[in-house]
Protein backbone atom coordinates (compact mmCIF):
# COMPACT_ATOMS: atom_id res chain seq x y z
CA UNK A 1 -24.39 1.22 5.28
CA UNK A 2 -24.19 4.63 3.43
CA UNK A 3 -22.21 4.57 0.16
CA UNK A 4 -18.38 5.13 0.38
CA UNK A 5 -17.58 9.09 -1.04
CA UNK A 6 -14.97 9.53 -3.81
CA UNK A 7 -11.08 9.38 -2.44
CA UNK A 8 -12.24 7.24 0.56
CA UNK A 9 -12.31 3.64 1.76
CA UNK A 10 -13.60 2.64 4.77
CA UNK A 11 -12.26 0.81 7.89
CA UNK A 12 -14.22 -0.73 10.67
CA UNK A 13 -13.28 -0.33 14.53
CA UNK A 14 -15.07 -2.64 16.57
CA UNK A 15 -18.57 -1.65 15.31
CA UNK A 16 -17.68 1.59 14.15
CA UNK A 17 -17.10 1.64 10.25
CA UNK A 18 -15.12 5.19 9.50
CA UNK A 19 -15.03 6.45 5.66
CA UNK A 20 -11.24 7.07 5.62
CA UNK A 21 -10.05 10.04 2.92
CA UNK A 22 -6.69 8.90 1.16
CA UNK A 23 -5.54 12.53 0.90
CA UNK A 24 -4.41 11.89 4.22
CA UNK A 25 -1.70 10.01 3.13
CA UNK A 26 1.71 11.11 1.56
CA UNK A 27 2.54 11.12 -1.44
CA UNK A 28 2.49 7.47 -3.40
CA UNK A 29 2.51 5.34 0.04
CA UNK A 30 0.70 4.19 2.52
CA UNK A 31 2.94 7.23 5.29
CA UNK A 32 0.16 9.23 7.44
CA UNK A 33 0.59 12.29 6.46
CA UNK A 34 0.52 14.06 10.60
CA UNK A 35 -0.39 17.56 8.97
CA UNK A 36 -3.40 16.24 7.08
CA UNK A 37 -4.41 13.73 9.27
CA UNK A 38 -5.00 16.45 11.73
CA UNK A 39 -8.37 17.64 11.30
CA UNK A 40 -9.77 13.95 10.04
CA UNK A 41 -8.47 13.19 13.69
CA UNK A 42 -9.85 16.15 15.24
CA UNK A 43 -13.17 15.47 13.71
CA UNK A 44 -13.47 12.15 14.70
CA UNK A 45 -12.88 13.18 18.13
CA UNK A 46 -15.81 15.53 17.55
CA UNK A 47 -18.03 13.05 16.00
CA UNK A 48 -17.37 10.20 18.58
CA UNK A 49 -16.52 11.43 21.99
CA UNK A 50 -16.30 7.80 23.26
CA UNK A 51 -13.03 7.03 21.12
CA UNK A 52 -9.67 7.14 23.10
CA UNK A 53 -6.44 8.90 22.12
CA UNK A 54 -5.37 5.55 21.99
CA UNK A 55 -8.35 4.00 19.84
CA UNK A 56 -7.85 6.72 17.22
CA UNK A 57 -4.29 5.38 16.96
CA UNK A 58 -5.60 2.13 16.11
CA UNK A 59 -7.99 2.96 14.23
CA UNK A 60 -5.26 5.60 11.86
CA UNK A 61 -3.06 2.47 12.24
CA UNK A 62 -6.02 0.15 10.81
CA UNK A 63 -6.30 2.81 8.16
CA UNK A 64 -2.56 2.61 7.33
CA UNK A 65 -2.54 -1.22 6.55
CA UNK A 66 -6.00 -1.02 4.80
CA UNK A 67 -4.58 1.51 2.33
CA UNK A 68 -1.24 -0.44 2.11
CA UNK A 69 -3.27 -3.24 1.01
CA UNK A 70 -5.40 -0.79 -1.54
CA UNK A 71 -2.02 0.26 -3.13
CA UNK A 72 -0.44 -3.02 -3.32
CA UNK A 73 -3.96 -4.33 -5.18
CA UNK A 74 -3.44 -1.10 -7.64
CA UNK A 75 0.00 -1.83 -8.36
CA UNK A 76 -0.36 -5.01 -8.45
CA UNK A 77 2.75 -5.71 -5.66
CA UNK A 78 4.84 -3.13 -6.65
CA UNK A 79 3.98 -0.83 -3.51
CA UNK A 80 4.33 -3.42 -0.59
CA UNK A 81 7.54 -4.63 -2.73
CA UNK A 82 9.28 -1.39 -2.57
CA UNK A 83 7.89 -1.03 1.78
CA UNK A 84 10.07 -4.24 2.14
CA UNK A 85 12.49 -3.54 0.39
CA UNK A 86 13.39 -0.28 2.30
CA UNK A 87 12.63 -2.46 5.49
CA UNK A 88 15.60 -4.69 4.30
CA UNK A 89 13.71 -7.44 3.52
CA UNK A 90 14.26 -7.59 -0.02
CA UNK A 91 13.89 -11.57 -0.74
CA UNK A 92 10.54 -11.03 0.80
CA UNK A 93 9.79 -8.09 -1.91
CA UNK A 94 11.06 -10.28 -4.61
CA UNK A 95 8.61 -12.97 -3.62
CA UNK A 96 5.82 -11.38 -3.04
CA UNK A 97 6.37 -9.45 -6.72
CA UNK A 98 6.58 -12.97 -7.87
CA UNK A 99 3.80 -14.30 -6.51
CA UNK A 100 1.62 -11.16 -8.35
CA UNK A 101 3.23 -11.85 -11.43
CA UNK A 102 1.81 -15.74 -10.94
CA UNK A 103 -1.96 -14.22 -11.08
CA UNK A 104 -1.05 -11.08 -13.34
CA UNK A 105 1.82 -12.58 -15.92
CA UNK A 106 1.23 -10.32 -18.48
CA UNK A 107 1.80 -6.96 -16.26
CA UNK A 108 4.91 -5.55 -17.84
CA UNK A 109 5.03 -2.94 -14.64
CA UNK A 110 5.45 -5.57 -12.36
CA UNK A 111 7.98 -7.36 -14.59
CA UNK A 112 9.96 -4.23 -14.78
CA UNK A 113 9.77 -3.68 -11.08
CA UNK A 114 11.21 -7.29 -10.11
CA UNK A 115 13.98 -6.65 -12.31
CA UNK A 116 15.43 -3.35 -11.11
CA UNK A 117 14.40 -5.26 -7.65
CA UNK A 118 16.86 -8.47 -8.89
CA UNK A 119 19.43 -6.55 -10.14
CA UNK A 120 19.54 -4.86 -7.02
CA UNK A 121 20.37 -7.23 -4.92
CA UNK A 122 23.29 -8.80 -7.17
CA UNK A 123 21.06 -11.26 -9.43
CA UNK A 124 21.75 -8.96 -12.61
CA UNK A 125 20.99 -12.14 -14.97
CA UNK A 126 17.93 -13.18 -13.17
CA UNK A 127 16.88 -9.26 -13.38
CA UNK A 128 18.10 -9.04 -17.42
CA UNK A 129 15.30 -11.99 -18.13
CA UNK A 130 12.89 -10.20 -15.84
CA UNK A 131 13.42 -6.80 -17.76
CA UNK A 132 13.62 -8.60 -21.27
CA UNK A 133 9.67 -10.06 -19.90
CA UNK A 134 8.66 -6.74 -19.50
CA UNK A 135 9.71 -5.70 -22.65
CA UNK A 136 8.17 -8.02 -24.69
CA UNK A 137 4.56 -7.40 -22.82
CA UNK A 138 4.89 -3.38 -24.13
């Protein structure tokens, strides 16, 4: 397997493994980006005549979770935290923040996130000791 280029990752479809750029994504998230996306779609078209409309979708969708996954790993949480959050699933962000901050303690970022996270949702005091963590780790 050829080395993965600068700005990529790959994801594998079936037996087809598909160096994916992350410029096609928007912004800080893990949100296709439609306009970019565009000629990465068109060329893999191009390249493999055998895919289906509907086996490109997959495969972008594969590429969506895979880079989900990247960002959560680089932010250690933070990025899936705030996705479930906006989903309304916000005792399921505070968890899984948690559960980062179990193999990461000393990651002020994340400590800082679950507190505006806390306070959000009505625990202020709970969010005041997360905040007064994060402090003390700068």
């Amino acid at each position: 397997m050829s080395e993965i280029p600068a700005g990529h990752f790959s994801v594998t479809h079936g037996s087809l493994v598909v160096s994916v750029p992350r410029n096609i994504f928007r912004g800080s998230g893990a949100a296709i980006d439609e306009e970019r996306a565009a000629p990465f779609r068109d060329m893999l078209k191009h390249r493999y005549p055998w895919l289906t409309d509907n086996s490109l979708n997959v495969l972008m969708d594969n590429a969506r979770k895979t880079m989900m996954r990247i960002l959560d790993e680089e932010t250690n949480g933070r990025s899936l935290s705030k996705e479930l959050e906006s989903q309304g699933r916000t005792e399921e962000a505070i968890r899984h923040l948690k559960r980062h901050l179990e193999k990461d303690p000393e990651d002020a970022d994340t400590w800082y996130a679950l507190g505006e996270l806390l306070c959000r949702s009505g625990r202020v005091e709970e969010g005041y000791k997360a905040f007064a963590r994060g402090r003390e780790l700068f």
